[in-house]
C-alpha atoms as a PDB file:
ATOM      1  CA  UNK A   1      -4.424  10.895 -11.624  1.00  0.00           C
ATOM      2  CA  UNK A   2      -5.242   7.504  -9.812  1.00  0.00           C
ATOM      3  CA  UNK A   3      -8.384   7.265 -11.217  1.00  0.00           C
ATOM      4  CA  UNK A   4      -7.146   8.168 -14.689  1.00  0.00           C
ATOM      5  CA  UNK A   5      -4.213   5.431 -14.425  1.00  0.00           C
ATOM      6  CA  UNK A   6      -6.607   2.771 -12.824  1.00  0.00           C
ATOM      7  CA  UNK A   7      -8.930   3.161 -15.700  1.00  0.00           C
ATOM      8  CA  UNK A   8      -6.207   2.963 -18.445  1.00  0.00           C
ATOM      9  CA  UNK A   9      -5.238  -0.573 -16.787  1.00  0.00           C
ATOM     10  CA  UNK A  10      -8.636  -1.955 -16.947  1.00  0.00           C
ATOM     11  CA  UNK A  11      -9.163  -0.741 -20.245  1.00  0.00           C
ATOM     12  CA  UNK A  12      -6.148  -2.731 -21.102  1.00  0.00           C
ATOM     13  CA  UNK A  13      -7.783  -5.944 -19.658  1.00  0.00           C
ATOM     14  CA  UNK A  14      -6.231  -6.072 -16.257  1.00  0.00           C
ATOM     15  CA  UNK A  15      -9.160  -7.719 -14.060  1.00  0.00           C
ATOM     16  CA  UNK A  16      -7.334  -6.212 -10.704  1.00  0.00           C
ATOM     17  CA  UNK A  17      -5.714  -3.365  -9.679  1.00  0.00           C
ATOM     18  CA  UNK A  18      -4.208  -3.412  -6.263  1.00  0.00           C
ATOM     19  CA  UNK A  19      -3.506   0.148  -4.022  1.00  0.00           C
ATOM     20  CA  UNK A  20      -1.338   0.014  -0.927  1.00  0.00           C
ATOM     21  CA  UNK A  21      -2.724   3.298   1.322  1.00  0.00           C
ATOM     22  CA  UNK A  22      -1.834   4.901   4.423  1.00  0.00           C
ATOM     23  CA  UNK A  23      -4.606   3.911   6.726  1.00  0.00           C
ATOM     24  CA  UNK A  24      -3.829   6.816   9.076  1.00  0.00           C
ATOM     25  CA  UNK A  25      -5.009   9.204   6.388  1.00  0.00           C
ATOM     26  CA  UNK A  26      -8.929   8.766   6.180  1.00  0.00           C
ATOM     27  CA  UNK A  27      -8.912  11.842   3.338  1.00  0.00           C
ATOM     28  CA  UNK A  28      -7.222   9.746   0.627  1.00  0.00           C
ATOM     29  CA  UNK A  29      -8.884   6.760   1.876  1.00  0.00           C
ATOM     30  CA  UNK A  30     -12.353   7.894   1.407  1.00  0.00           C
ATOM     31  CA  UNK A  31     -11.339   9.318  -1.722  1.00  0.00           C
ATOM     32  CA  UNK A  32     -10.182   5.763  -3.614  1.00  0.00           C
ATOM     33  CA  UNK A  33     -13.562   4.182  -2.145  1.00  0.00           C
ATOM     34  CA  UNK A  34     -14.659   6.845  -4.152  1.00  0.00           C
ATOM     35  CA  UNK A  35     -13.363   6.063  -7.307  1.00  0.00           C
ATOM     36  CA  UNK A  36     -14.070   2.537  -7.059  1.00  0.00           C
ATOM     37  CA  UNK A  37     -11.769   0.850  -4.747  1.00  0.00           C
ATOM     38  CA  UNK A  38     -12.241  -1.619  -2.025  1.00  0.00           C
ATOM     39  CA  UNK A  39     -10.729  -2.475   1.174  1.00  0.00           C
ATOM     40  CA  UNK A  40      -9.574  -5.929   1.156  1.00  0.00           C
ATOM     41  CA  UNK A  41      -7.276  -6.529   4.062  1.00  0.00           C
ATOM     42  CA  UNK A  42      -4.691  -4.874   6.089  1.00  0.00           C
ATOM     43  CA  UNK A  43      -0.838  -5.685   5.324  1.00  0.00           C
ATOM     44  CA  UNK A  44       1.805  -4.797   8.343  1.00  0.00           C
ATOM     45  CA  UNK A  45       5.660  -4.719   6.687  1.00  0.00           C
ATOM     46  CA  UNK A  46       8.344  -6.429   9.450  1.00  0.00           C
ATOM     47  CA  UNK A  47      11.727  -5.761   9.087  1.00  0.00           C
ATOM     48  CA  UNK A  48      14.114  -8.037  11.150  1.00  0.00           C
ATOM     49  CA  UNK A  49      17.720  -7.068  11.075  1.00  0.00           C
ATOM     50  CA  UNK A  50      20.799  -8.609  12.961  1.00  0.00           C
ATOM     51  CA  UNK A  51      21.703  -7.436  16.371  1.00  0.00           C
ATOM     52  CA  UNK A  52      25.169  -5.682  16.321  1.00  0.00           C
ATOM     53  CA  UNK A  53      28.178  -7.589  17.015  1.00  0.00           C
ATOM     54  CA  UNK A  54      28.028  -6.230  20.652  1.00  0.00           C
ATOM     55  CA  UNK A  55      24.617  -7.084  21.131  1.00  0.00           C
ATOM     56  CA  UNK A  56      23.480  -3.386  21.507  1.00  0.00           C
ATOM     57  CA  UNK A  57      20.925  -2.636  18.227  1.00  0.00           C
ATOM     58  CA  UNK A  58      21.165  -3.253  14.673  1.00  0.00           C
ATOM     59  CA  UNK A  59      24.596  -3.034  12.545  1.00  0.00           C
ATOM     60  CA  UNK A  60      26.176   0.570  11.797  1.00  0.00           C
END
């Protein structure tokens, strides 16, 4: 199905096609190499939240 929907986009025209993966899972990984993608860099996600009014973890 990736490979299928990747292909329709290019056919379209789209010069990129960008796939956010699970790095831990070297299965699916190997597989999109595979089918043509690339690695291009490795994206962590931060999520800051407020402290609780008490100062003991984030909001309820």
């Amino acid at each position: 199905m990736t490979a299928a929907t990747s292909q329709a986009e290019l056919d379209k025209g789209r010069r990129f096609i960008f796939l956010f993966t699970d790095l831990s899972n070297p299965t699916s990984n190997k597989i999109y190499q595979q089918i043509g993608y690339q690695p291009v860099i490795d994206v962590d996600q931060l999520i800051f939240v407020e402290p609780a009014a008490d100062g003991e973890g984030p909001p309820a």
